[in-house]
Protein backbone atom coordinates (compact mmCIF):
# COMPACT_ATOMS: atom_id res chain seq x y z
CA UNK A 1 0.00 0.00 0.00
CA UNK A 2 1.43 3.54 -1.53
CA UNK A 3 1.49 5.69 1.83
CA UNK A 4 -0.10 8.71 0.03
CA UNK A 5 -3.44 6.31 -0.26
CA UNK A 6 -3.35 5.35 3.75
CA UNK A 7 -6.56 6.16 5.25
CA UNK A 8 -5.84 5.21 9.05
CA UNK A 9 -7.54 4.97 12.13
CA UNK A 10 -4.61 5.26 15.10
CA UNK A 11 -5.84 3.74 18.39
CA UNK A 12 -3.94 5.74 21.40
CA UNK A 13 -2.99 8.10 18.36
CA UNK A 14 -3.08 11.13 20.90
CA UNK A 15 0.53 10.11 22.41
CA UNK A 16 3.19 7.75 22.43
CA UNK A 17 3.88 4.97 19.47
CA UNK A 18 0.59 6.33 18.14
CA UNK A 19 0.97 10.03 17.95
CA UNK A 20 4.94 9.04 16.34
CA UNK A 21 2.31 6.81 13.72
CA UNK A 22 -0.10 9.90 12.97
CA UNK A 23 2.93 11.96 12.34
CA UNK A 24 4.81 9.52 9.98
CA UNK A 25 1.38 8.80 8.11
CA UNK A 26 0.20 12.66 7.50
CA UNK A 27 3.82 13.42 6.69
CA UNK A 28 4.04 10.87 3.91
CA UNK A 29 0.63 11.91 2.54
CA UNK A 30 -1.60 9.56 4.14
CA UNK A 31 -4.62 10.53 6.50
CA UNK A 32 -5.32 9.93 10.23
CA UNK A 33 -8.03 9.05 12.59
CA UNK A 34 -7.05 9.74 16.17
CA UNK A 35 -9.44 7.27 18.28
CA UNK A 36 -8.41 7.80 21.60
CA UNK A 37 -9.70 9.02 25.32
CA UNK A 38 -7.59 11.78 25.87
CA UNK A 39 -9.52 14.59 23.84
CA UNK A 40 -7.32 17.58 24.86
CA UNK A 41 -4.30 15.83 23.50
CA UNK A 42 -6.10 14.54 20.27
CA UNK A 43 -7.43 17.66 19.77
CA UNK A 44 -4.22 19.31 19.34
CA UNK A 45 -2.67 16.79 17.12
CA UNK A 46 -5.47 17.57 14.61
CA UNK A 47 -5.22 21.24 14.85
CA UNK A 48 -1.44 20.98 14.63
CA UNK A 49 -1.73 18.33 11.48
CA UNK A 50 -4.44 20.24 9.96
CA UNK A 51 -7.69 18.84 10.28
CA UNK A 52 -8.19 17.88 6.82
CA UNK A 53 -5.49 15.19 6.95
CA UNK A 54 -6.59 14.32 10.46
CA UNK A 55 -9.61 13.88 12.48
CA UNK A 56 -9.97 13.07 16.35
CA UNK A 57 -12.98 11.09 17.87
CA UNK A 58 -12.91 10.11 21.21
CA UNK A 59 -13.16 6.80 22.07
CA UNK A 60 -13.34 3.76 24.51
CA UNK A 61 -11.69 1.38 22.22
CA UNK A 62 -13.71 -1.67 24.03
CA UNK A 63 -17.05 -0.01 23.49
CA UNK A 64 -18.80 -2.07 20.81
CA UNK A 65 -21.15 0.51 19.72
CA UNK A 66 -18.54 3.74 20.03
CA UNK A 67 -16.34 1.68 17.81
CA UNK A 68 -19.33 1.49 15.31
CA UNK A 69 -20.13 4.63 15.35
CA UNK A 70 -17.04 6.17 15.22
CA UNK A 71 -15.42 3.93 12.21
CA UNK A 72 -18.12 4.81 10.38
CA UNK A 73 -18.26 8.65 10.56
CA UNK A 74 -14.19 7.87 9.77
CA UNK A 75 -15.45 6.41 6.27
CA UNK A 76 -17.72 8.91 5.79
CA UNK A 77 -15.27 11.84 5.77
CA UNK A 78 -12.30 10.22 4.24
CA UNK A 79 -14.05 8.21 2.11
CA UNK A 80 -12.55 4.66 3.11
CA UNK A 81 -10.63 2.97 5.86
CA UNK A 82 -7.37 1.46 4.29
CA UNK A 83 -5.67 1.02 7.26
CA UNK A 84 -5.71 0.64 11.37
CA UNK A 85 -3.02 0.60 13.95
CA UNK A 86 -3.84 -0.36 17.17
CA UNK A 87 -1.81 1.40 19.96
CA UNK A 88 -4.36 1.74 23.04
CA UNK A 89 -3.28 0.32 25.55
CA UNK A 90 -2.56 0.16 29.92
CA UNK A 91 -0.16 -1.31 31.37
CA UNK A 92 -1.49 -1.52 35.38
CA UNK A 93 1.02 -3.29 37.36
CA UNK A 94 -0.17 -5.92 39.95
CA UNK A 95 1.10 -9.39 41.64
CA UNK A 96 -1.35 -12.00 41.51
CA UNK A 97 -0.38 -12.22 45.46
CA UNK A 98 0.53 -9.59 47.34
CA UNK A 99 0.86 -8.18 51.25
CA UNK A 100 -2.82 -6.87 51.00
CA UNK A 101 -3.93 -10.56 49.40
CA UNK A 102 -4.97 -11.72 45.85
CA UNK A 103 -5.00 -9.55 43.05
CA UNK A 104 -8.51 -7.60 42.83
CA UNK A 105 -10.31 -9.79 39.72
CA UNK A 106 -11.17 -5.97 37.98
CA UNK A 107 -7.57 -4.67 37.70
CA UNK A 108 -7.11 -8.13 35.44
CA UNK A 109 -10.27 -7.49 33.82
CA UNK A 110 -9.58 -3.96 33.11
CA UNK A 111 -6.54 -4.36 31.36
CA UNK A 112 -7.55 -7.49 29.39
CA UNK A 113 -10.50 -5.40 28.25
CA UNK A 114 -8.45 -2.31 27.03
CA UNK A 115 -5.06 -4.40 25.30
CA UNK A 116 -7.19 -7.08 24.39
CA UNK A 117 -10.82 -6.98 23.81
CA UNK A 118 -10.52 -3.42 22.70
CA UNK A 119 -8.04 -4.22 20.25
CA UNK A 120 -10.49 -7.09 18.61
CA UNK A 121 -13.30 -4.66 18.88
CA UNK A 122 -11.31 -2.32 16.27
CA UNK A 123 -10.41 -5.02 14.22
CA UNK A 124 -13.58 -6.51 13.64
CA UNK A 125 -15.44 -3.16 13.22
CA UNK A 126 -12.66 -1.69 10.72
CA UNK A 127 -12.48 -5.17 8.68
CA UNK A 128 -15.62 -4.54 8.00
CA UNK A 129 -15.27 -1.43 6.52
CA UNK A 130 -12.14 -2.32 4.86
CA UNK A 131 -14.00 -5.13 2.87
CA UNK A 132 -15.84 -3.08 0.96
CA UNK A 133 -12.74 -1.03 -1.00
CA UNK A 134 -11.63 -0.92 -4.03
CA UNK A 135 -8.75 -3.55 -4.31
CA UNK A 136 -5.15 -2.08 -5.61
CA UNK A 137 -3.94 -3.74 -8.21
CA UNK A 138 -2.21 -7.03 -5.65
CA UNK A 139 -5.96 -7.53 -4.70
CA UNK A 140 -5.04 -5.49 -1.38
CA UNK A 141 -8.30 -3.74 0.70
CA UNK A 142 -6.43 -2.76 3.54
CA UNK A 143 -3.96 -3.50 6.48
CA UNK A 144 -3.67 -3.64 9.99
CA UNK A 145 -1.43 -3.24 12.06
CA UNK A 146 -1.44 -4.38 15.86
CA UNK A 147 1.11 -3.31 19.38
CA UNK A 148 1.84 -6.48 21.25
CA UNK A 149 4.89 -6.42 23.80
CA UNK A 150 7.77 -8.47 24.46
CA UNK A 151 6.15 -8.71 27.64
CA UNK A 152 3.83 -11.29 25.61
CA UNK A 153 7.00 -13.82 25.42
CA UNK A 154 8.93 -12.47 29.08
CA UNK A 155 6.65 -11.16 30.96
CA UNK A 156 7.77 -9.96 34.39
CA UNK A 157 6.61 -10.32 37.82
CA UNK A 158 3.88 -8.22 38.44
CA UNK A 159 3.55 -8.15 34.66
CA UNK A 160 0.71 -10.76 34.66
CA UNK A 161 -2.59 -8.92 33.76
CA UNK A 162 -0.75 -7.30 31.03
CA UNK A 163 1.39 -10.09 29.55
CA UNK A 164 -1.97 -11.85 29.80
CA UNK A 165 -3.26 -9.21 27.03
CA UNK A 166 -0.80 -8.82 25.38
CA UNK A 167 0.22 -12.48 24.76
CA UNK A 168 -3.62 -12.82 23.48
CA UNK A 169 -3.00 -10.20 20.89
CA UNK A 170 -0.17 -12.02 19.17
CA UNK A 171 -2.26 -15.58 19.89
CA UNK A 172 -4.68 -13.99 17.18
CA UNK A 173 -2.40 -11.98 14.66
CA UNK A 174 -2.18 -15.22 12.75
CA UNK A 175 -5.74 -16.60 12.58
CA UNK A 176 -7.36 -13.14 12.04
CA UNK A 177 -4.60 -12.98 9.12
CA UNK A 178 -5.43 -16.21 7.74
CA UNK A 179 -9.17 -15.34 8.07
CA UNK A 180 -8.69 -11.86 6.47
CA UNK A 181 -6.88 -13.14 3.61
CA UNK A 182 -9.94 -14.00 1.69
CA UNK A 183 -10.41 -9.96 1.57
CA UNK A 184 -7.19 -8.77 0.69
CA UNK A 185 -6.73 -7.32 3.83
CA UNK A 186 -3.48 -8.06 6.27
CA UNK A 187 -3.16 -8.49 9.51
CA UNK A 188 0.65 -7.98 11.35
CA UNK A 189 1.62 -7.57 15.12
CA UNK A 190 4.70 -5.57 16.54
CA UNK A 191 5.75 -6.13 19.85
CA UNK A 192 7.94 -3.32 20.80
CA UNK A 193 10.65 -3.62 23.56
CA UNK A 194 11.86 -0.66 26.10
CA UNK A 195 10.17 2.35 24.22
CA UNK A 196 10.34 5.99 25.53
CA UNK A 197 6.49 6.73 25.63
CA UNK A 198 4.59 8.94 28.57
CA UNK A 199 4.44 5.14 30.68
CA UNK A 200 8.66 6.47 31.51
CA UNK A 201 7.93 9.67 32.14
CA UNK A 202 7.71 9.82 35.77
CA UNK A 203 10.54 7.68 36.25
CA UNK A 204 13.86 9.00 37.66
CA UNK A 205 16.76 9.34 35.18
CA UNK A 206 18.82 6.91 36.98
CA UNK A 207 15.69 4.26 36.52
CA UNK A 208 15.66 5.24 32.75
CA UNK A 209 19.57 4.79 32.61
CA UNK A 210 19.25 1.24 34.74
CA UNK A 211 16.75 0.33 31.88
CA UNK A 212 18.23 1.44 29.06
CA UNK A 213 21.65 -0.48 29.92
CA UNK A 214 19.81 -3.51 30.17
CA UNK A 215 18.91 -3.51 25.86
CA UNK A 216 21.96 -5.23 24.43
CA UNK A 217 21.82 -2.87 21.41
CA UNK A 218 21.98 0.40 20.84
CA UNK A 219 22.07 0.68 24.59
CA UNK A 220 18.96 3.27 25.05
CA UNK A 221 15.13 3.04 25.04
CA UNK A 222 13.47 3.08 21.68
CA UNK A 223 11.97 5.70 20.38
CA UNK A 224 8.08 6.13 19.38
CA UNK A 225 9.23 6.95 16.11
CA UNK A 226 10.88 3.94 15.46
CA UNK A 227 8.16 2.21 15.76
CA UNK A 228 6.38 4.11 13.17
CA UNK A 229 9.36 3.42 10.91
CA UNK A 230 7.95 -0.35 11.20
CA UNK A 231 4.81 0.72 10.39
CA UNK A 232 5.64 2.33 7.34
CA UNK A 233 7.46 -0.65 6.29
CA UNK A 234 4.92 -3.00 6.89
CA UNK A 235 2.41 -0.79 5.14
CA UNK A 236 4.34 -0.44 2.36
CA UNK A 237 5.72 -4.28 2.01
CA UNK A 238 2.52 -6.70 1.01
CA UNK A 239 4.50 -9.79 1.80
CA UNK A 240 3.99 -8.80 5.35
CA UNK A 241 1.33 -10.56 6.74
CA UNK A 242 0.57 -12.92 9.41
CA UNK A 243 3.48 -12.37 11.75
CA UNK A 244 4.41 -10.66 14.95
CA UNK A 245 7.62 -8.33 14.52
CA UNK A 246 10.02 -7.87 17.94
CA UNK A 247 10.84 -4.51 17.76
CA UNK A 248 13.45 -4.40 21.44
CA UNK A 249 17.31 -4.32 20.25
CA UNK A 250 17.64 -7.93 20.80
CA UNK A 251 16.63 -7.59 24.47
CA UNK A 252 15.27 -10.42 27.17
CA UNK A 253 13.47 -9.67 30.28
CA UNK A 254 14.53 -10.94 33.46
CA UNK A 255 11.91 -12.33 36.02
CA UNK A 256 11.84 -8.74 37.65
């Protein structure tokens, strides 16, 4: 898919790996549709982009009938949906044991329902739109793209609820790809490492430095932007489909 002919919704495109993707997209052409909760944020983005390459709706990304709604006002005033990337996410902290007893069963829930449930609930509402294009000339309708973790592969104590999600995510990159298929539309996964989004920014820049060194290299966080790089790539690349991409400088994570 050319760039210029992207049509995206972003999920968490307000900040982060998701405001990096709006920016990369609009840059190279394409349009943007920020669906995410923080509407002062999104807002801006838009204004700053110019609103007729992007458009913000705000949005519970596990809402069934926001989703609806708001995908299809997104086709109405672009046109088409060519493309999603889903970057919504939380990343609550929690043992499943701890001094104060189990782990609460709604912190679990919560985050299962944001990383996980919400990022089904985009996909199945925006392959539905996507079905409907015009095919380029590969037979493609449309791509999209999903944020896993390596957390989904190493996840860390205290890490459950959201290795949990996270590990679900790239459980279905592959079956929703192989399903998909049938409309020319494709279906990849990236699961980013140590990336320098607003989760590190209350963290002391000796904590930042003690995680950085641990990435075998380059020996730094990622940056947002490199992550958009990726997607780029795989929007541009059609032989990308059906896989989950490690985006972490070669990196492992220890038990804690």
């Amino acid at each position: 898919m050319e760039m210029e002919k992207v049509t995206a919704i972003v999920t968490g495109g307000a900040s982060g790996l998701g405001e990096a993707t709006v920016r990369r997209i609009v840059n190279a052409g394409g349009k943007a549709a920020i669906f995410d909760r923080n509407e002062e944020r999104g807002q801006a983005l838009a204004r700053e982009l110019g609103e007729e390459s992007v458009l913000f709706f705000k949005t519970d990304v596990a809402d069934a009938e926001e989703v609806e709604v708001n995908v299809a006002s997104v086709k109405e005033k672009f046109g088409e949906v060519t493309a999603v990337v889903n970057c919504a996410g939380i990343a609550t902290p929690g043992k499943v044991l701890s001094r104060s007893g189990p782990m609460v069963l709604d912190q679990f829930e919560q985050v299962i329902r944001v990383n996980l449930i919400g990022t089904f609930n985009v996909i199945r509402v925006a392959a539905a739109a996507m079905q409907g294009n015009e095919p380029n000339e590969e037979g493609e309708r449309g791509v999209i793209v999903n944020t896993a973790s390596v957390a989904a592969f190493e996840g860390q104590i205290g890490q459950v609820a959201y290795s949990a999600s996270k590990g679900g995510v790239v459980g279905m990159t592959l079956p929703i790809a192989r399903e998909l298929a049938a409309f020319g539309i494709r279906v990849m996964t990236i699961a980013p490492g140590l990336v320098e989004t607003p989760l590190f920014d209350g963290l002391p820049e000796a904590a930042r430095n003690s995680l950085a060194s641990m990435v075998p290299f380059p020996k730094r966080l990622g940056r947002p932007d490199e992550y958009a790089k990726l997607v780029e790539s795989i929007f541009t690349n059609t032989l990308l489909n059906g896989e989950v991409i490690r985006l972490d400088g070669a990196i492992r994570m220890q038990p804690k």
